[in-house]
Protein backbone atom coordinates (compact mmCIF):
# COMPACT_ATOMS: atom_id res chain seq x y z
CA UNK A 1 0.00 0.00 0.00
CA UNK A 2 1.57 3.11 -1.17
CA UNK A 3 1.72 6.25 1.42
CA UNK A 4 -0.83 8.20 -0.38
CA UNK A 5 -3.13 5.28 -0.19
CA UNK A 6 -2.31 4.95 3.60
CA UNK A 7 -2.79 8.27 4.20
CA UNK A 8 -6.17 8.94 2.65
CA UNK A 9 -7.70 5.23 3.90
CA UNK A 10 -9.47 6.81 6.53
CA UNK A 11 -10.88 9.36 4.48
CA UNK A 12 -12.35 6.27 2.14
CA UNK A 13 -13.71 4.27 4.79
CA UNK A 14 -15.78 7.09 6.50
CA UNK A 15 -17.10 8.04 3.04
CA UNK A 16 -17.40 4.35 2.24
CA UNK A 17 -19.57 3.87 5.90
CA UNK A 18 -22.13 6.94 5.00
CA UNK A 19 -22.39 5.87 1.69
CA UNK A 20 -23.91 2.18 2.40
CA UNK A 21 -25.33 3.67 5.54
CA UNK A 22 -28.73 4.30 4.99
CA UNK A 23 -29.05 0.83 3.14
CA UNK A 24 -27.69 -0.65 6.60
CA UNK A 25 -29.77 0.74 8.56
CA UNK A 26 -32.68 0.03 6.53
CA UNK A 27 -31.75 -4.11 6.18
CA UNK A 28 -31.17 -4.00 9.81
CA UNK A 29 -34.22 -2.54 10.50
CA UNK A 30 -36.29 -4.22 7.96
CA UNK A 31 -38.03 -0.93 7.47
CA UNK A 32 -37.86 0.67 3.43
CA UNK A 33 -35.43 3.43 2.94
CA UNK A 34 -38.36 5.92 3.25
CA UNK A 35 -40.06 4.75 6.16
CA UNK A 36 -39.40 4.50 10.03
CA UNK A 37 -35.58 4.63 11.47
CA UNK A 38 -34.15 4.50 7.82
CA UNK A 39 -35.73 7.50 6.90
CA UNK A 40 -34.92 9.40 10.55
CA UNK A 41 -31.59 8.90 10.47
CA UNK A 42 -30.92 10.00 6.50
CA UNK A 43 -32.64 13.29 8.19
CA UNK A 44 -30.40 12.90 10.97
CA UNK A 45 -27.09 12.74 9.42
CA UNK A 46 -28.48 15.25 6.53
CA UNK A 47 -27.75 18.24 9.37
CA UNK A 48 -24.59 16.79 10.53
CA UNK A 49 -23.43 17.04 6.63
CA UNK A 50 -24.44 20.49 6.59
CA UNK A 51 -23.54 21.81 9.59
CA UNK A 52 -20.06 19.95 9.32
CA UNK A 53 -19.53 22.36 5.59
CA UNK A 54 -20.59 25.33 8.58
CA UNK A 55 -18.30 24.24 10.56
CA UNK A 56 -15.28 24.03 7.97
CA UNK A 57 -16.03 27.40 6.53
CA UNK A 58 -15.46 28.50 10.19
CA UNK A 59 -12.44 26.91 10.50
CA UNK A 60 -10.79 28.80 7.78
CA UNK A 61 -10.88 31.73 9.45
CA UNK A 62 -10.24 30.54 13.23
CA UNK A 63 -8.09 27.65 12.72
CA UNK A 64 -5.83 28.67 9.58
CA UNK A 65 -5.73 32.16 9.50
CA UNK A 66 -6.01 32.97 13.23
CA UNK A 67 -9.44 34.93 12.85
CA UNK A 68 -11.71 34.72 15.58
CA UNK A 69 -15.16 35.70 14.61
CA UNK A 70 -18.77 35.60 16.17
CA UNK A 71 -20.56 36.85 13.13
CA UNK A 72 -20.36 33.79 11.35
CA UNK A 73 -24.19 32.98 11.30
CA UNK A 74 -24.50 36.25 8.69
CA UNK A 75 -23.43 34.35 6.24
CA UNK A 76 -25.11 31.04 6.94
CA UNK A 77 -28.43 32.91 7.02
CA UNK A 78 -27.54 35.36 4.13
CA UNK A 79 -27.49 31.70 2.06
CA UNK A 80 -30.62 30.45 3.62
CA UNK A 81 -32.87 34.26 2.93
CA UNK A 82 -31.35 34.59 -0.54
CA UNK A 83 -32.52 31.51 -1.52
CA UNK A 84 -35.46 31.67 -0.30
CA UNK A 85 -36.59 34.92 -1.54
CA UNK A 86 -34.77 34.29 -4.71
CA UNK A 87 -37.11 30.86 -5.27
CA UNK A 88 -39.97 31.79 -3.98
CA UNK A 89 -40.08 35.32 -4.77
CA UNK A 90 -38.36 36.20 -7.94
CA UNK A 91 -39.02 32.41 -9.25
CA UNK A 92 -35.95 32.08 -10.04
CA UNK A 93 -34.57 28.73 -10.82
CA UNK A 94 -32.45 26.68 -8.50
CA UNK A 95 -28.83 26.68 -10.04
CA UNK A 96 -28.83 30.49 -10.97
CA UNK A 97 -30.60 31.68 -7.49
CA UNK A 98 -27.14 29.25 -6.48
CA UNK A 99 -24.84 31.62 -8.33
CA UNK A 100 -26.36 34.72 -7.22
CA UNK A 101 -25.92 33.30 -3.94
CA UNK A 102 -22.33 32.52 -4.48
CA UNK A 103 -21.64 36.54 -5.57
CA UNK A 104 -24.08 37.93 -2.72
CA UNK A 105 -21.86 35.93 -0.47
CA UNK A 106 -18.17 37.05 -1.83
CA UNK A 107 -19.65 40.78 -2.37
CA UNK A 108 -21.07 40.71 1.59
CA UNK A 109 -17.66 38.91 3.24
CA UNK A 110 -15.36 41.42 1.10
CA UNK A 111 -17.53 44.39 2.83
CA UNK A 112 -17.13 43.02 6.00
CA UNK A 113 -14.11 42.07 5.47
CA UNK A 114 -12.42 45.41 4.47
CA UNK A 115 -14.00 47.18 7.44
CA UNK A 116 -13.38 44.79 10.48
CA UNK A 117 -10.37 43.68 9.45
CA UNK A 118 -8.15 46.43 10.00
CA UNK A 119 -8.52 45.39 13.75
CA UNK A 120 -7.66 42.69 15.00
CA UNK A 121 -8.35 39.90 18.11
CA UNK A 122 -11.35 40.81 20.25
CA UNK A 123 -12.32 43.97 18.27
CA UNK A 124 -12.83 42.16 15.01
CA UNK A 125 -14.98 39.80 17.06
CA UNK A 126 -16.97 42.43 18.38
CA UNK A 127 -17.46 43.96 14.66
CA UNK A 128 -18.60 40.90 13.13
CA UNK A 129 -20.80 40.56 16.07
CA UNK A 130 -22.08 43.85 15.34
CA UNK A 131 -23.05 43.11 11.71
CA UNK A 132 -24.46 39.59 12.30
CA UNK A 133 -26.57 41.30 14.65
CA UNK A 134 -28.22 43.83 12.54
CA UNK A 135 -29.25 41.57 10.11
CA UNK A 136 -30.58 39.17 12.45
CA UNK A 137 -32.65 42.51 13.80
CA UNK A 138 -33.29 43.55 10.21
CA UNK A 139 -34.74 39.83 9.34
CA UNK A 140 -37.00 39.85 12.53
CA UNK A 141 -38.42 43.83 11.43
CA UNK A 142 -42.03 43.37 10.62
CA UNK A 143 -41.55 46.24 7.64
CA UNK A 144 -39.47 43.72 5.74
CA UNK A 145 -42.33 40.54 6.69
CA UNK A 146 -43.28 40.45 3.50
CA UNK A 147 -40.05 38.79 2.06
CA UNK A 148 -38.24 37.58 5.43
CA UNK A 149 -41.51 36.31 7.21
CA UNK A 150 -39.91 38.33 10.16
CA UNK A 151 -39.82 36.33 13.52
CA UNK A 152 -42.24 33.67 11.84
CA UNK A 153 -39.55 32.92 9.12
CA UNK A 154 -39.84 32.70 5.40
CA UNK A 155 -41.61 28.98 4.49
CA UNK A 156 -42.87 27.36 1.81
CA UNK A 157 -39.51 27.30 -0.19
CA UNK A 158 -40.00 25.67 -3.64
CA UNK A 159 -37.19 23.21 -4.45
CA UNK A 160 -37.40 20.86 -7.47
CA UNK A 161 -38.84 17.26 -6.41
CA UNK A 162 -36.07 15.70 -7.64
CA UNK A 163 -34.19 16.60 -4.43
CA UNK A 164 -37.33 17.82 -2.38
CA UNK A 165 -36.79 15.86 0.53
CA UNK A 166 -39.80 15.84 1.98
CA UNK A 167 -40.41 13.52 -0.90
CA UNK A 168 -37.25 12.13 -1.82
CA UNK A 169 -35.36 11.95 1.70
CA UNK A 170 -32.57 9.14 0.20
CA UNK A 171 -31.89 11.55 -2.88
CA UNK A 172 -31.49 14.55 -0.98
CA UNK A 173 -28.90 12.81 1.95
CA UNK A 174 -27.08 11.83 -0.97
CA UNK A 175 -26.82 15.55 -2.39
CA UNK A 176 -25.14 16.88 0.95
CA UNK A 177 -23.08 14.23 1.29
CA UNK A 178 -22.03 14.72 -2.20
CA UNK A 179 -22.03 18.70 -1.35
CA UNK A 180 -19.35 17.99 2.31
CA UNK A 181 -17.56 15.98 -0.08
CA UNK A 182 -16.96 18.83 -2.41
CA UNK A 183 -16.35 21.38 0.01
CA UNK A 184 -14.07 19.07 1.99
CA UNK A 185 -11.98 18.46 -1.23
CA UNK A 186 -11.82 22.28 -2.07
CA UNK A 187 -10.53 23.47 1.43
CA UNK A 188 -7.73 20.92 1.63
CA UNK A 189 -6.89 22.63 -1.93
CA UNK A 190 -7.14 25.98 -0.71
CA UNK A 191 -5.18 25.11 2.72
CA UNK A 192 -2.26 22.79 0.59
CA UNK A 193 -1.91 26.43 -2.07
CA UNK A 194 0.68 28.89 -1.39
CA UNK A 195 -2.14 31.33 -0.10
CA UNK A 196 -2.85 28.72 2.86
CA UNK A 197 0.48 28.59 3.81
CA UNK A 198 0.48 32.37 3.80
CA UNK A 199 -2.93 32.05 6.06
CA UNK A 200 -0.63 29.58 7.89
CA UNK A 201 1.84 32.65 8.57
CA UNK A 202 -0.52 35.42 9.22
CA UNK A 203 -2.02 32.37 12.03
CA UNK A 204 1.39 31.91 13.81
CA UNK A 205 3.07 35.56 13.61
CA UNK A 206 1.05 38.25 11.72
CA UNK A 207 4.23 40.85 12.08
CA UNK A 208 6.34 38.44 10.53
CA UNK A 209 4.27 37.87 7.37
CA UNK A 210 4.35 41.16 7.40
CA UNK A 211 7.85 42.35 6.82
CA UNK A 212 8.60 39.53 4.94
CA UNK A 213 6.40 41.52 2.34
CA UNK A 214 3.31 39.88 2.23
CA UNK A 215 0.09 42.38 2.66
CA UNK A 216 -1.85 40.67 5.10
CA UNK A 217 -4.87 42.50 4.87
CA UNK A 218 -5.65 40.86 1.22
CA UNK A 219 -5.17 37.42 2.27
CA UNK A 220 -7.14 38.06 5.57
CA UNK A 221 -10.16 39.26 2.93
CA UNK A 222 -9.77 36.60 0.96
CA UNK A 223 -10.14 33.95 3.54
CA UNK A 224 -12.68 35.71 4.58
CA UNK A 225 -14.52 35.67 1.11
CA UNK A 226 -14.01 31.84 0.58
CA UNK A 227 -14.81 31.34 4.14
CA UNK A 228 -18.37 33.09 3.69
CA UNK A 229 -19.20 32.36 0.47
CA UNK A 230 -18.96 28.29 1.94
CA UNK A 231 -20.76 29.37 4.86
CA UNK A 232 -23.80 30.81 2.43
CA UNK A 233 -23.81 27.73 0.42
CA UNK A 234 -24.54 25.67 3.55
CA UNK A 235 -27.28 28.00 4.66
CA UNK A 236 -28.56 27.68 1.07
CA UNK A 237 -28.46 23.89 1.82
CA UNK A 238 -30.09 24.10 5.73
CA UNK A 239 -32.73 26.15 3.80
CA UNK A 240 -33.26 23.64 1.00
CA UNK A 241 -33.68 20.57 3.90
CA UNK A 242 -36.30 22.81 5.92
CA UNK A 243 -37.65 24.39 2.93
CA UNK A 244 -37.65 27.63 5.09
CA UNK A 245 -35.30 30.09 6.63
CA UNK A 246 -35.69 31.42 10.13
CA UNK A 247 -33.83 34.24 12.16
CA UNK A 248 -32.33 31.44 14.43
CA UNK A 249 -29.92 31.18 11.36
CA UNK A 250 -28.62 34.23 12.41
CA UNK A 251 -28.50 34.34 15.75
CA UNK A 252 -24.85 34.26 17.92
CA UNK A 253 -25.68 31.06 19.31
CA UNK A 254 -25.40 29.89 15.45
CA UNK A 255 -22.23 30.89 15.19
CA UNK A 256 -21.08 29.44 18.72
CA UNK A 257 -22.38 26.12 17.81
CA UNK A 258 -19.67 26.44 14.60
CA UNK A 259 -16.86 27.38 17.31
CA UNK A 260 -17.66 24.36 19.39
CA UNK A 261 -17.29 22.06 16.83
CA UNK A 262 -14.41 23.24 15.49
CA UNK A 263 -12.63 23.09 18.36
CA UNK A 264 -14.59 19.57 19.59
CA UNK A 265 -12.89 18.27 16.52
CA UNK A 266 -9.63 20.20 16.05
CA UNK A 267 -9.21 23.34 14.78
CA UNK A 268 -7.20 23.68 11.82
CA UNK A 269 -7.37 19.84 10.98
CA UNK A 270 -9.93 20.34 7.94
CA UNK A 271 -11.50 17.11 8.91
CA UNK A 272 -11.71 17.79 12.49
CA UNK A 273 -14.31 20.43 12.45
CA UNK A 274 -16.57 17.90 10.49
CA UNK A 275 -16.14 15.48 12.49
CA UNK A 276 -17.38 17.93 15.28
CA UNK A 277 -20.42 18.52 13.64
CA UNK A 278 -21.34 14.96 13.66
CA UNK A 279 -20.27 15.31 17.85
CA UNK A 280 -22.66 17.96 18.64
CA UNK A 281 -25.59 17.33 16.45
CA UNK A 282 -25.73 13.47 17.36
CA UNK A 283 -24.74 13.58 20.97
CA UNK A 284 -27.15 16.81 21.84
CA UNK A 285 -29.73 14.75 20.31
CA UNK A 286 -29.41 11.43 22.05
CA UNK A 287 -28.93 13.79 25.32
CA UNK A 288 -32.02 15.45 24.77
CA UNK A 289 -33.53 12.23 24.21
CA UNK A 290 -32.10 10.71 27.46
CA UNK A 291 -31.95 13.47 29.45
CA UNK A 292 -34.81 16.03 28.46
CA UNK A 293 -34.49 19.67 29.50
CA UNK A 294 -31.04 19.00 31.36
CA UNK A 295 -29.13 17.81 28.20
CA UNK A 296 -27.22 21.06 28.11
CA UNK A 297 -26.04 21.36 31.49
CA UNK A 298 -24.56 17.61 30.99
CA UNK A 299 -23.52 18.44 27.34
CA UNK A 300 -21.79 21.44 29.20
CA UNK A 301 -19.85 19.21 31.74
CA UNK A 302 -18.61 16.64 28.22
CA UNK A 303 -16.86 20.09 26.58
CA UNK A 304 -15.46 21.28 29.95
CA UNK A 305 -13.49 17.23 29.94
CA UNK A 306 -13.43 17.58 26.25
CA UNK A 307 -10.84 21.06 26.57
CA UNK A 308 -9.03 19.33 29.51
CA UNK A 309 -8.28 15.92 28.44
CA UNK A 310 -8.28 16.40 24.57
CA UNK A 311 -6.97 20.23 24.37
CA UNK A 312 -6.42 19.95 20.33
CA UNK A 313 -10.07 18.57 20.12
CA UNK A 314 -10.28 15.12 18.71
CA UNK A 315 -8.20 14.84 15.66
CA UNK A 316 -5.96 17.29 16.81
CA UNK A 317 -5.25 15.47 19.73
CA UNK A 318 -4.87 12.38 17.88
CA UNK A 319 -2.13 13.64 15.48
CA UNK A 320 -0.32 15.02 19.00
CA UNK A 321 -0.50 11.73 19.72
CA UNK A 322 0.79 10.13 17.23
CA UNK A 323 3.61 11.98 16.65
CA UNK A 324 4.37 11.34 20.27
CA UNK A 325 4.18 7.51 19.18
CA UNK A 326 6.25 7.85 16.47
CA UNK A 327 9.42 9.73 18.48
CA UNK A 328 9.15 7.46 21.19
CA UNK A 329 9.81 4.50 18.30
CA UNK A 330 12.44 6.20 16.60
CA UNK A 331 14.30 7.12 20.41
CA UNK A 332 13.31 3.39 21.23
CA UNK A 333 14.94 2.00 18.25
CA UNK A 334 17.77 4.15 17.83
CA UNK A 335 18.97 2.71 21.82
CA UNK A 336 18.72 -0.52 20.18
CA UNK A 337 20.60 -0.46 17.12
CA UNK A 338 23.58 0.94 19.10
């Protein structure tokens, strides 16, 4: 097995494992894809996919450029309200209300991005709270109801039956898996270019970068545009699965759910804040299942031992780890062959 095979196998299995997993669930259960557990857990794993693409897109700014934001959930909801009022409104169809989404997002995240980011730390955090606040207040306004819903939400989004999940659930779980895939695949090329190891720089000394000539500000923004324009596409997606957008897409405790999974999972491991996604969304749901009303006090307790005992999150740690493994081996050997 060559080392790029090696490398990559866990990748393959995971994807292998969701792929036949709705079919195993379904033959275990004896239930049809479309009925019973089969079908719950295809809706199930449907959010972790898109929240895991949230997640990511948060993680480009946190964990590879050193960004700390809580205005996140702008975008996310900018993706779910465009689309919406793009559908339903303007009847547009799906793939070119997608586009416009896609140059809404870059034109919104260059804005914001040009006027927050000439501060830095806590300050930008407070500025991109700022804005994801104001649109969360303009969304809930009652003299914009007719197009946002305002606190009731904008429902009733058309989206083609092919992938309208309410009546083709399997179809539709197999579009956002396809979508993570995608996005998963483009990050690691973004991160791997020379302008993610010059986000890589700007993470680990700013000054540095700096007067080694590189003008920070530009990359900043342009992490910041790929960063939201992902984030809008997911919304687009969470909008799709509901067939509605709400104001809770905006809201801060949106965009603390994307910092807790990316550092549940790792921050700046690209896979890591996916695999957080699938943490939170499927163990705050068997919690609340279990536990009822108190599932976030004990989900509170898991991420206080989470930070202590895994302080990387959970692939992070894991790489620590290994590399830890791997020195001990070499030291281990090298007494030996003396």
């Amino acid at each position: 097995m060559t080392k790029s095979i090696r490398d990559h196998l866990p990748y393959l299995l995971l994807l292998a494992a969701l792929v036949v997993l709705p079919f195993a669930i379904s033959f275990l259960t004896g239930e049809p894809l479309n009925k019973g557990i089969a079908l719950f857990s295809q809706g199930l794993m449907i959010q972790v996919f898109i929240l895991a693409v949230f997640a990511l897109s948060y993680d480009i700014l946190m964990g590879h450029t050193g960004i700390l934001s809580f205005g996140h959930a702008l975008f996310f909801g900018t993706g779910a309200y465009a689309l919406g009022i793009l559908v339903k409104y303007a009847h547009w169809s799906l793939p070119v209300a997608i586009l416009a989404i896609i140059v809404i997002a870059a034109l919104e995240s260059f804005v914001i991005g040009i006027l927050s980011l000439r501060v830095h730390g806590v300050y930008f955090a407070m500025v991109t709270l700022a804005f994801a606040t104001v649109a969360f207040i303009l969304v809930e306004a009652t003299d914009f109801k007719q197009w946002t819903g305002a606190e009731d939400g904008l429902h009733g989004i058309p989206v083609p039956d092919a992938i309208n999940p309410a009546i083709h659930r399997t179809e539709f779980y197999f579009l956002a898996l396809a979508f993570a895939v995608a996005i998963f695949l483009l990050v690691k090329l973004f991160v791997d270019s020379p302008s993610g190891r010059v986000w890589a720089a700007i993470r680990e000394n700013e000054a540095r970068a700096t007067s080694i000539g590189f003008n920070t500000l530009a990359f900043k923004v342009q992490a910041t545009i790929i960063s939201g324009i992902i984030a809008a596409l997911a919304g687009a997606l969470n909008a799709m699965w509901n067939l509605s957008a709400t104001p809770q897409t905006m809201e801060v405790g949106t965009t603390i759910n994307a910092l807790l999974m990316t550092i549940i999972g790792g921050s700046g491991t690209i896979i890591g804040p996916m695999l957080g996604a699938g943490v939170l969304q499927l163990l705050g749901y068997f919690l609340n299942l279990w536990l009822g009303s108190i599932w976030q006090l004990v989900f509170g307790l898991i991420y206080i031992l989470l930070v202590l005992f895994v302080p990387y999150g959970i692939v992070g740690t894991w790489r620590v780890k290994q590399l830890d493994w791997r020195a001990a081996w070499r030291a281990r050997f090298a007494r030996v062959s003396k």
